[in-house]
PDB file of N, CA and C in Angstrom:
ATOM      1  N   UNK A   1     100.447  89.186 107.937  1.00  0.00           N
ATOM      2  CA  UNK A   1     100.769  88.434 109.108  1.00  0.00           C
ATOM      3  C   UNK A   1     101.837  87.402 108.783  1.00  0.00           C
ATOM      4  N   UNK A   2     103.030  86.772 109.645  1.00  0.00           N
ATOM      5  CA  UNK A   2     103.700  86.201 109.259  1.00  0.00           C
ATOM      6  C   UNK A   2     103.173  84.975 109.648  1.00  0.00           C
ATOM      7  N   UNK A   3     103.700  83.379 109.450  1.00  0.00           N
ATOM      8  CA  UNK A   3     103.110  82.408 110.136  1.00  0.00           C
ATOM      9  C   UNK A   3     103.528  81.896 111.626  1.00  0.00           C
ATOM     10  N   UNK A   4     104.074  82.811 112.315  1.00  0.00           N
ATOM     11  CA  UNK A   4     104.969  83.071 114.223  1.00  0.00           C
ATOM     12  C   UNK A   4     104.009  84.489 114.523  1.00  0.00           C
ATOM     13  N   UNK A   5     102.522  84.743 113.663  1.00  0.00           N
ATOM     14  CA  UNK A   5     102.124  85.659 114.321  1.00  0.00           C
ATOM     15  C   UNK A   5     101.672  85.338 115.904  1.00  0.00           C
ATOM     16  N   UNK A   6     101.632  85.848 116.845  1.00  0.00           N
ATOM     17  CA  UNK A   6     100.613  85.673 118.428  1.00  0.00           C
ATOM     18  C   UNK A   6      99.151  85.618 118.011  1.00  0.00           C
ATOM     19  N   UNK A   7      98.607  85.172 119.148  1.00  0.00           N
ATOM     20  CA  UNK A   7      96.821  85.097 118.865  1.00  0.00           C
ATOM     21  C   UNK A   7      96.571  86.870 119.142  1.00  0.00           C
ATOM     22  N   UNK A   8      97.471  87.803 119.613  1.00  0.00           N
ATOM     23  CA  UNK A   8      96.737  88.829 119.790  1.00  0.00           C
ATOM     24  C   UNK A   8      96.552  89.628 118.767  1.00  0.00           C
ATOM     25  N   UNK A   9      97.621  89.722 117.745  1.00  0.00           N
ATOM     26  CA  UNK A   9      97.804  90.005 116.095  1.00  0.00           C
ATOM     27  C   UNK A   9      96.526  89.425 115.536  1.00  0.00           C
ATOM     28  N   UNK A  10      96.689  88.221 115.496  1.00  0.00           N
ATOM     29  CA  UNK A  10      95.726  87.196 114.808  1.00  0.00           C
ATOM     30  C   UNK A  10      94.011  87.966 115.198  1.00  0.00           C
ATOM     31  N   UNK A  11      93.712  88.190 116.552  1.00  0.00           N
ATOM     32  CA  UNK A  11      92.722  88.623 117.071  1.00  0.00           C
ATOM     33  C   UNK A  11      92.205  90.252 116.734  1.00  0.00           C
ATOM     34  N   UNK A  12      93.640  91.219 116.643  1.00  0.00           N
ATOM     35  CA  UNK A  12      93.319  92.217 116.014  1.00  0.00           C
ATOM     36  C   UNK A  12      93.116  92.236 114.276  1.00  0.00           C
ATOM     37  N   UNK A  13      93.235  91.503 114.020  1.00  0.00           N
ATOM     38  CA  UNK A  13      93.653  91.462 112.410  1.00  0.00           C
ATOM     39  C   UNK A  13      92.018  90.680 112.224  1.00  0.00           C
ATOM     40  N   UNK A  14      91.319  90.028 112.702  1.00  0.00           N
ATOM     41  CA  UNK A  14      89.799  89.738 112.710  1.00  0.00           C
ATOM     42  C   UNK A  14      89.414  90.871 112.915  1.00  0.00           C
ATOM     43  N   UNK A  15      89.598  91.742 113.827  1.00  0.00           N
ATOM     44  CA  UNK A  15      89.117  93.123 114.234  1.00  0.00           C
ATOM     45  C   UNK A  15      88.795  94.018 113.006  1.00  0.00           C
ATOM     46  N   UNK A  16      89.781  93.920 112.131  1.00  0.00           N
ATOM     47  CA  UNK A  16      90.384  94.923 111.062  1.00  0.00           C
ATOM     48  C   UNK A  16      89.370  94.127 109.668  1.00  0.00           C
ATOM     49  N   UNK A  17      89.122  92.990 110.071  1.00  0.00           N
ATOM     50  CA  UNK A  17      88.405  92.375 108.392  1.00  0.00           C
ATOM     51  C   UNK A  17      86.879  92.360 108.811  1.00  0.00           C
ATOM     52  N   UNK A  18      86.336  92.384 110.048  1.00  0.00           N
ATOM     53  CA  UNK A  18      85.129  92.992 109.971  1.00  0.00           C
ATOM     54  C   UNK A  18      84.509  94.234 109.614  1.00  0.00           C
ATOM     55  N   UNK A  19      85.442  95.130 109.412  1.00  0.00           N
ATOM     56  CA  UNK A  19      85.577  96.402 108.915  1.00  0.00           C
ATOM     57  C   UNK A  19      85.451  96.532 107.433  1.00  0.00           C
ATOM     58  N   UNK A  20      85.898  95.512 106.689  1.00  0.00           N
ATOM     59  CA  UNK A  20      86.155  95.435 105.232  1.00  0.00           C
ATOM     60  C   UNK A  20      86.100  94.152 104.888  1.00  0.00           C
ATOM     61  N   UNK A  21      86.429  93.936 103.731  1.00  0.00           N
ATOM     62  CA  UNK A  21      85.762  92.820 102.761  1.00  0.00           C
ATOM     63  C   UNK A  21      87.386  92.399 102.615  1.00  0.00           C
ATOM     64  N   UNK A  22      87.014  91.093 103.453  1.00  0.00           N
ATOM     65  CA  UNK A  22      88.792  89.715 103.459  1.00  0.00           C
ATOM     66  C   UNK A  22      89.318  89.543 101.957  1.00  0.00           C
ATOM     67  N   UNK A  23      89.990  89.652 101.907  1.00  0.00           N
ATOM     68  CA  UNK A  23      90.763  89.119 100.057  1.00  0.00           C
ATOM     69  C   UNK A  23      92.069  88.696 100.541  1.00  0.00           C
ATOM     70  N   UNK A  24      92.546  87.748  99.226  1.00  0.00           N
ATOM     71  CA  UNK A  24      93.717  87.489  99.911  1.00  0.00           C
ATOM     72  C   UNK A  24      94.634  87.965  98.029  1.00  0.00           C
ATOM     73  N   UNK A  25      96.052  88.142  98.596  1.00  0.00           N
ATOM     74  CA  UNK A  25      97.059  88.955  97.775  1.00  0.00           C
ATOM     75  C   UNK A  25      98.131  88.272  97.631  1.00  0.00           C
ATOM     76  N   UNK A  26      99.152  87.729  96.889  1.00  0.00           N
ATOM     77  CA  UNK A  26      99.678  87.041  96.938  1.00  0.00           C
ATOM     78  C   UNK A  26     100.966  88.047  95.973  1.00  0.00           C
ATOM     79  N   UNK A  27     101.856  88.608  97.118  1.00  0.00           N
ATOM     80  CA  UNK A  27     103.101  89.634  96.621  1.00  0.00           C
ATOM     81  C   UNK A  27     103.853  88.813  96.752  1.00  0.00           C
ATOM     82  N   UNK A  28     105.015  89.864  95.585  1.00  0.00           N
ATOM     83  CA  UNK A  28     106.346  89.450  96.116  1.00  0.00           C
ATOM     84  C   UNK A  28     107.249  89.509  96.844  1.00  0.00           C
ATOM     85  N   UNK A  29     107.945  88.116  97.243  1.00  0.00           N
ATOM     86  CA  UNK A  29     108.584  88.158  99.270  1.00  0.00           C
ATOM     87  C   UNK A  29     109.093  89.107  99.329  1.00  0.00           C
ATOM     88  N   UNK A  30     109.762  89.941  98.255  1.00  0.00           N
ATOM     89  CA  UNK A  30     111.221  91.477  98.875  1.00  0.00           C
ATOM     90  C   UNK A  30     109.872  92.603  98.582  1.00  0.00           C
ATOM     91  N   UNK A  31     108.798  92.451  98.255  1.00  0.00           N
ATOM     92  CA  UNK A  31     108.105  93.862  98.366  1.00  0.00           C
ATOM     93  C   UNK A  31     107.282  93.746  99.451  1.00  0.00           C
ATOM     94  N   UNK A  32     107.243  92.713  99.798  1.00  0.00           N
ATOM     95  CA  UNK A  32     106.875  92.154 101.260  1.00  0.00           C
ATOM     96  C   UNK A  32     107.208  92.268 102.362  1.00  0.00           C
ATOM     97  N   UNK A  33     108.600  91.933 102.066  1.00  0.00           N
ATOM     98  CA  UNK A  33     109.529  92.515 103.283  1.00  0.00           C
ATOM     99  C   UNK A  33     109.614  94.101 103.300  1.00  0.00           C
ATOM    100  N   UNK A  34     109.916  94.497 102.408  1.00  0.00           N
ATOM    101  CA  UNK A  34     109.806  96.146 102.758  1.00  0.00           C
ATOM    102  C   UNK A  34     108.635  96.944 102.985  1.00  0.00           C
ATOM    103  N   UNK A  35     107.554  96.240 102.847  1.00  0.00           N
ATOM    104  CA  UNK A  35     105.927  96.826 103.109  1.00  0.00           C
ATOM    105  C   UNK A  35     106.495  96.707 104.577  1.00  0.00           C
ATOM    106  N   UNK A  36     106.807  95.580 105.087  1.00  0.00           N
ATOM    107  CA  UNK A  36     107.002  95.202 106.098  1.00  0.00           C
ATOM    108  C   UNK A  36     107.849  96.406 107.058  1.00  0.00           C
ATOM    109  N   UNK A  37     108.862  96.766 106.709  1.00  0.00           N
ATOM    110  CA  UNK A  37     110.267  97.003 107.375  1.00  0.00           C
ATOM    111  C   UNK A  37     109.139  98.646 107.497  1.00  0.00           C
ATOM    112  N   UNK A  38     108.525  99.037 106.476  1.00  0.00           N
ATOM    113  CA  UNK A  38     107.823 100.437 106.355  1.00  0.00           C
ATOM    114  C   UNK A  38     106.679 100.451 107.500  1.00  0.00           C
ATOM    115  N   UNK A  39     105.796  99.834 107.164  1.00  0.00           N
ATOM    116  CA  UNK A  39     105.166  99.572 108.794  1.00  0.00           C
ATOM    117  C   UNK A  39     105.149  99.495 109.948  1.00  0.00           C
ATOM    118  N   UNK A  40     106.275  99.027 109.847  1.00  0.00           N
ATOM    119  CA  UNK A  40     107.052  98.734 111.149  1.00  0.00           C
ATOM    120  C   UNK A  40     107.454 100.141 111.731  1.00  0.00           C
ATOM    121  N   UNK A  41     107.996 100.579 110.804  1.00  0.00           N
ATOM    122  CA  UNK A  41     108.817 102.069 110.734  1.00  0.00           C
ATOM    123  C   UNK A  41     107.807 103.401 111.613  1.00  0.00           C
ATOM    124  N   UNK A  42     106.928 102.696 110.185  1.00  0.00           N
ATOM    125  CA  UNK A  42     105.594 104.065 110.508  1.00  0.00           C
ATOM    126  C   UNK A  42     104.171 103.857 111.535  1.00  0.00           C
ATOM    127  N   UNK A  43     104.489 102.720 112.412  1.00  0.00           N
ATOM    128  CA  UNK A  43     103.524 102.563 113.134  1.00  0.00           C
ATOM    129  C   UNK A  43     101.759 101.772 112.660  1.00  0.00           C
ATOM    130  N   UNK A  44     101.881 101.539 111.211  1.00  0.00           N
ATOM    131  CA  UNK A  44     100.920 100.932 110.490  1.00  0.00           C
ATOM    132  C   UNK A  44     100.974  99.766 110.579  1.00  0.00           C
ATOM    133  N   UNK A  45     100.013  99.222 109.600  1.00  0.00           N
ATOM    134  CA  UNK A  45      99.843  98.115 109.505  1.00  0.00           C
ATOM    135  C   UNK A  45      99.842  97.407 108.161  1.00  0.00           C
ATOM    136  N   UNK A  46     100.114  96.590 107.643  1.00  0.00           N
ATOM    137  CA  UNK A  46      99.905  95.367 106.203  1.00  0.00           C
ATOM    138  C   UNK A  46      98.260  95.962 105.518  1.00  0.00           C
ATOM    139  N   UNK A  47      97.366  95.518 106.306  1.00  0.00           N
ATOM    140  CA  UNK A  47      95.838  96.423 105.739  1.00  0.00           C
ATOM    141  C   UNK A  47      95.922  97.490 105.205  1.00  0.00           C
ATOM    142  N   UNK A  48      96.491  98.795 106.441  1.00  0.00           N
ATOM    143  CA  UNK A  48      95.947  99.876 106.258  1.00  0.00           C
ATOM    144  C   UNK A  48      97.012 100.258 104.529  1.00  0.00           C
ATOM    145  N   UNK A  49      98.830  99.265 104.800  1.00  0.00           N
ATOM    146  CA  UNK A  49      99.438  99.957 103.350  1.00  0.00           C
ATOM    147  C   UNK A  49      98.539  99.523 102.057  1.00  0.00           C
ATOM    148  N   UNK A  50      97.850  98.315 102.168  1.00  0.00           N
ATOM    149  CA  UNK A  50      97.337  98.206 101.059  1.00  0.00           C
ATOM    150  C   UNK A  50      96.322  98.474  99.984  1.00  0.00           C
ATOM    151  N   UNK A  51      95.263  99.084 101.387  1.00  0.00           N
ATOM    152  CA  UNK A  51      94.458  99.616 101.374  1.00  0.00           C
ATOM    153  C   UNK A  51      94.595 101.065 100.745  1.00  0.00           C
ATOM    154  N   UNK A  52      95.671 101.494 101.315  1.00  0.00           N
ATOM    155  CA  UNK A  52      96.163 102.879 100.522  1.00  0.00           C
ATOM    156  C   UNK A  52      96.505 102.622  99.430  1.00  0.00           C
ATOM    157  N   UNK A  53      97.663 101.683  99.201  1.00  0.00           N
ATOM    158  CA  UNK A  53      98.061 101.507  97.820  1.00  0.00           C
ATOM    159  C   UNK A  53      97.192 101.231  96.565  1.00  0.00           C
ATOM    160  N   UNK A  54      95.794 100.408  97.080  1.00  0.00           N
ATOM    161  CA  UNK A  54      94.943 100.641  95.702  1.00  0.00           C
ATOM    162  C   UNK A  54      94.117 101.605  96.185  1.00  0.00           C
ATOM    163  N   UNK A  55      93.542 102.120  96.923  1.00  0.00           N
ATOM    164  CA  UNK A  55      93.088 103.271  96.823  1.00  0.00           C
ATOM    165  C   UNK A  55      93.420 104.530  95.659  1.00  0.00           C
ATOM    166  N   UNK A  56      94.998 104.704  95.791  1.00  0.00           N
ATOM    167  CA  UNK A  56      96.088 105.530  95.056  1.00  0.00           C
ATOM    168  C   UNK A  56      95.739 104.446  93.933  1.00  0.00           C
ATOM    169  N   UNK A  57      95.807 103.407  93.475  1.00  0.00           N
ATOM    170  CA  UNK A  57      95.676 102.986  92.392  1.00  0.00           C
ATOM    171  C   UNK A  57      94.222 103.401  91.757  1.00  0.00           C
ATOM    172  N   UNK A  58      93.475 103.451  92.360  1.00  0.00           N
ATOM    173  CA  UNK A  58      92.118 103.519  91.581  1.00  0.00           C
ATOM    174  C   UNK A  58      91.841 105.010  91.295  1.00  0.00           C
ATOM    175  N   UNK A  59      92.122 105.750  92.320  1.00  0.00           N
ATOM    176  CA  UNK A  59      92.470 107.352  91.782  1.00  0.00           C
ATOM    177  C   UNK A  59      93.434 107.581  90.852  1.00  0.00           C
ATOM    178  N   UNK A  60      94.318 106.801  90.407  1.00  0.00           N
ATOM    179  CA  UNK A  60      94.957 106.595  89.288  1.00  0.00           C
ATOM    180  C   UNK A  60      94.193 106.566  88.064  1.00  0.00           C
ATOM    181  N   UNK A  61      93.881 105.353  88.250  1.00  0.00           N
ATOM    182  CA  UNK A  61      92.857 104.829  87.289  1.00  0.00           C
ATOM    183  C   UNK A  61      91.832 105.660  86.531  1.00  0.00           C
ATOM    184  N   UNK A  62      90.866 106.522  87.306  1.00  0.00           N
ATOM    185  CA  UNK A  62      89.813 107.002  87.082  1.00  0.00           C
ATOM    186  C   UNK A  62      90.475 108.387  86.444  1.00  0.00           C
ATOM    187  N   UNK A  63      91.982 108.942  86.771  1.00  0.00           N
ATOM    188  CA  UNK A  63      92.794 109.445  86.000  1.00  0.00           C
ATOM    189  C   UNK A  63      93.450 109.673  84.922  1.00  0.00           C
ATOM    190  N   UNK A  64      93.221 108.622  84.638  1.00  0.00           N
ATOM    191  CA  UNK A  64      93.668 107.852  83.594  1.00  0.00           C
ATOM    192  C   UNK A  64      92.653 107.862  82.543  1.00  0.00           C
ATOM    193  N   UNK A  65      91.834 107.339  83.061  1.00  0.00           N
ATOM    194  CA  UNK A  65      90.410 107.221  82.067  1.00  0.00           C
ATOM    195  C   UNK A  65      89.933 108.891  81.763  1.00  0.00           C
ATOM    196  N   UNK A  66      89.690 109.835  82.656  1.00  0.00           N
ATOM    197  CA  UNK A  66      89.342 110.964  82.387  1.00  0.00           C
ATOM    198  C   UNK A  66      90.376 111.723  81.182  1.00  0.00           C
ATOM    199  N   UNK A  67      92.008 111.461  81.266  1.00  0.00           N
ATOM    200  CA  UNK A  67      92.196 112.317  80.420  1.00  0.00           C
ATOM    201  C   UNK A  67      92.370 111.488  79.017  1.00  0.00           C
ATOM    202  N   UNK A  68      91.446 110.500  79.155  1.00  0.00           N
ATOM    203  CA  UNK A  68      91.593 109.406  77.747  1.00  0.00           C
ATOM    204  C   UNK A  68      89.862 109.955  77.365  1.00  0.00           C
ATOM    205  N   UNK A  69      89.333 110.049  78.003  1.00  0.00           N
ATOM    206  CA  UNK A  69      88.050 110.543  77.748  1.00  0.00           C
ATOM    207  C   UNK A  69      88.279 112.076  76.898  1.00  0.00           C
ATOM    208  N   UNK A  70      89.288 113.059  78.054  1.00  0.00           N
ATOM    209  CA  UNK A  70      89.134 114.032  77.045  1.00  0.00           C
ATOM    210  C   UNK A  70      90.387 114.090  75.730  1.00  0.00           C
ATOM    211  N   UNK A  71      90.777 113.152  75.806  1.00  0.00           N
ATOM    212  CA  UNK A  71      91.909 112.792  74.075  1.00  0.00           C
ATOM    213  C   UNK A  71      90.751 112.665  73.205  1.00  0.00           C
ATOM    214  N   UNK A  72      90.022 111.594  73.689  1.00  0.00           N
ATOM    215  CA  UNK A  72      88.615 111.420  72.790  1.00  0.00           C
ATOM    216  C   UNK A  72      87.957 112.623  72.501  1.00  0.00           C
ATOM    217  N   UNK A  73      87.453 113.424  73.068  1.00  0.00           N
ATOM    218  CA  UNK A  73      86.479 114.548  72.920  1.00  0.00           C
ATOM    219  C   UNK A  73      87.277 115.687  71.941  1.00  0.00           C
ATOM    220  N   UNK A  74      88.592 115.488  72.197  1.00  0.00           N
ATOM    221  CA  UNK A  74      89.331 116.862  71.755  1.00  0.00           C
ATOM    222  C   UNK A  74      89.605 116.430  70.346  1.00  0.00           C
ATOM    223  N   UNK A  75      89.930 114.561  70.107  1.00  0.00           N
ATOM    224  CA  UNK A  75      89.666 114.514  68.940  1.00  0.00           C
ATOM    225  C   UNK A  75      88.556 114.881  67.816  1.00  0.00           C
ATOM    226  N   UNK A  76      87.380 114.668  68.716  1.00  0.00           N
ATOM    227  CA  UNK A  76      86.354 114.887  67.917  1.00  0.00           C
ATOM    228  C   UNK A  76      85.938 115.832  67.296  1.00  0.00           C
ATOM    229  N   UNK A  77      86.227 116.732  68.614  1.00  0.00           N
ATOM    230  CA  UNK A  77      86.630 118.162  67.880  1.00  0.00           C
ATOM    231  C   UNK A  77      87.150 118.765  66.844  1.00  0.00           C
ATOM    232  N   UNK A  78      87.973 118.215  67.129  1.00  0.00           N
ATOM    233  CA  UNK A  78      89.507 118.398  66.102  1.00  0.00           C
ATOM    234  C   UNK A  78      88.843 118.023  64.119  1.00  0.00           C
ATOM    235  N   UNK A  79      88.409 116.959  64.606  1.00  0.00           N
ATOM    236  CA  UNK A  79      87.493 116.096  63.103  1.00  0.00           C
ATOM    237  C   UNK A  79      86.655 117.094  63.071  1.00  0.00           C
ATOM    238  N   UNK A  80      86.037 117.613  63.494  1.00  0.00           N
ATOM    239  CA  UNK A  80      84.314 118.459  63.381  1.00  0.00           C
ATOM    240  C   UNK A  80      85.286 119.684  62.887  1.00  0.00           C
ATOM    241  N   UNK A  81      85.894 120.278  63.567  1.00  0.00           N
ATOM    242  CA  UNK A  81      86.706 121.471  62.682  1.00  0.00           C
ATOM    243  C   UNK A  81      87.368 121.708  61.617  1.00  0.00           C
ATOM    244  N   UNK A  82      87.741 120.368  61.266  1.00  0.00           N
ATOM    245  CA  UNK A  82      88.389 119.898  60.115  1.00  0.00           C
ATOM    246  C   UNK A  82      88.026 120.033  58.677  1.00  0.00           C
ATOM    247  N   UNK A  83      86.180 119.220  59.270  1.00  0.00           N
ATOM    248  CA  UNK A  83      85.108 119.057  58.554  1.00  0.00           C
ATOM    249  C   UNK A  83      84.878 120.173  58.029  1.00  0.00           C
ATOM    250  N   UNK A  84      84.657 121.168  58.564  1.00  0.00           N
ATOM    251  CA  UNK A  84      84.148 122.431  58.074  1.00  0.00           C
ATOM    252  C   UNK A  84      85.145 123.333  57.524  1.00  0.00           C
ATOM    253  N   UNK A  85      86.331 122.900  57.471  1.00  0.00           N
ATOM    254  CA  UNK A  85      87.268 124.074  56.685  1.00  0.00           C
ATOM    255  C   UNK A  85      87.004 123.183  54.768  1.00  0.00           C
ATOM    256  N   UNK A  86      86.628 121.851  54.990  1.00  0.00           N
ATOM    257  CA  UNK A  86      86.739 121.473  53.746  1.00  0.00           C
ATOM    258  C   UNK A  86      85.438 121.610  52.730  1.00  0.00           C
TER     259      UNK A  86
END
């Protein structure tokens, strides 16, 4: 929301945090502005991009961790096979 939002913004945007859990984010103004200019674009909203954006981050994440999980396993492997040629 900018601070020249209307009360009807203001009123939908209460709408939108009873739905979910309020946090506050503190970006930077030019990735701000272009979240912005994109929203605008695509008919969305500030919530719904951010909401996506860690969403996509945490499916990242858990991505991340899985193929570090199997580096781990394949190492172990790798040692256990090792083991037995010696």
């Amino acid at each position: 929301m900018t601070p020249d939002s209307s009360d009807s913004s203001r009123s939908s945007n209460a709408l939108n945090l009873s739905r979910g859990a309020a946090i506050s984010v503190t970006l930077n103004p030019e990735l701000l502005a272009e979240v912005d200019q994109l929203v605008a674009q695509l008919g969305s909203n500030r919530d719904r991009a951010i909401a996506s954006a860690l969403e996509l981050w945490c499916r990242q994440q858990q991505k991340q961790h899985l193929y570090h999980l199997a580096e781990i396993q394949q190492q172990r492997h790798d040692n256990d096979e090792t083991g037995w040629l010696v």
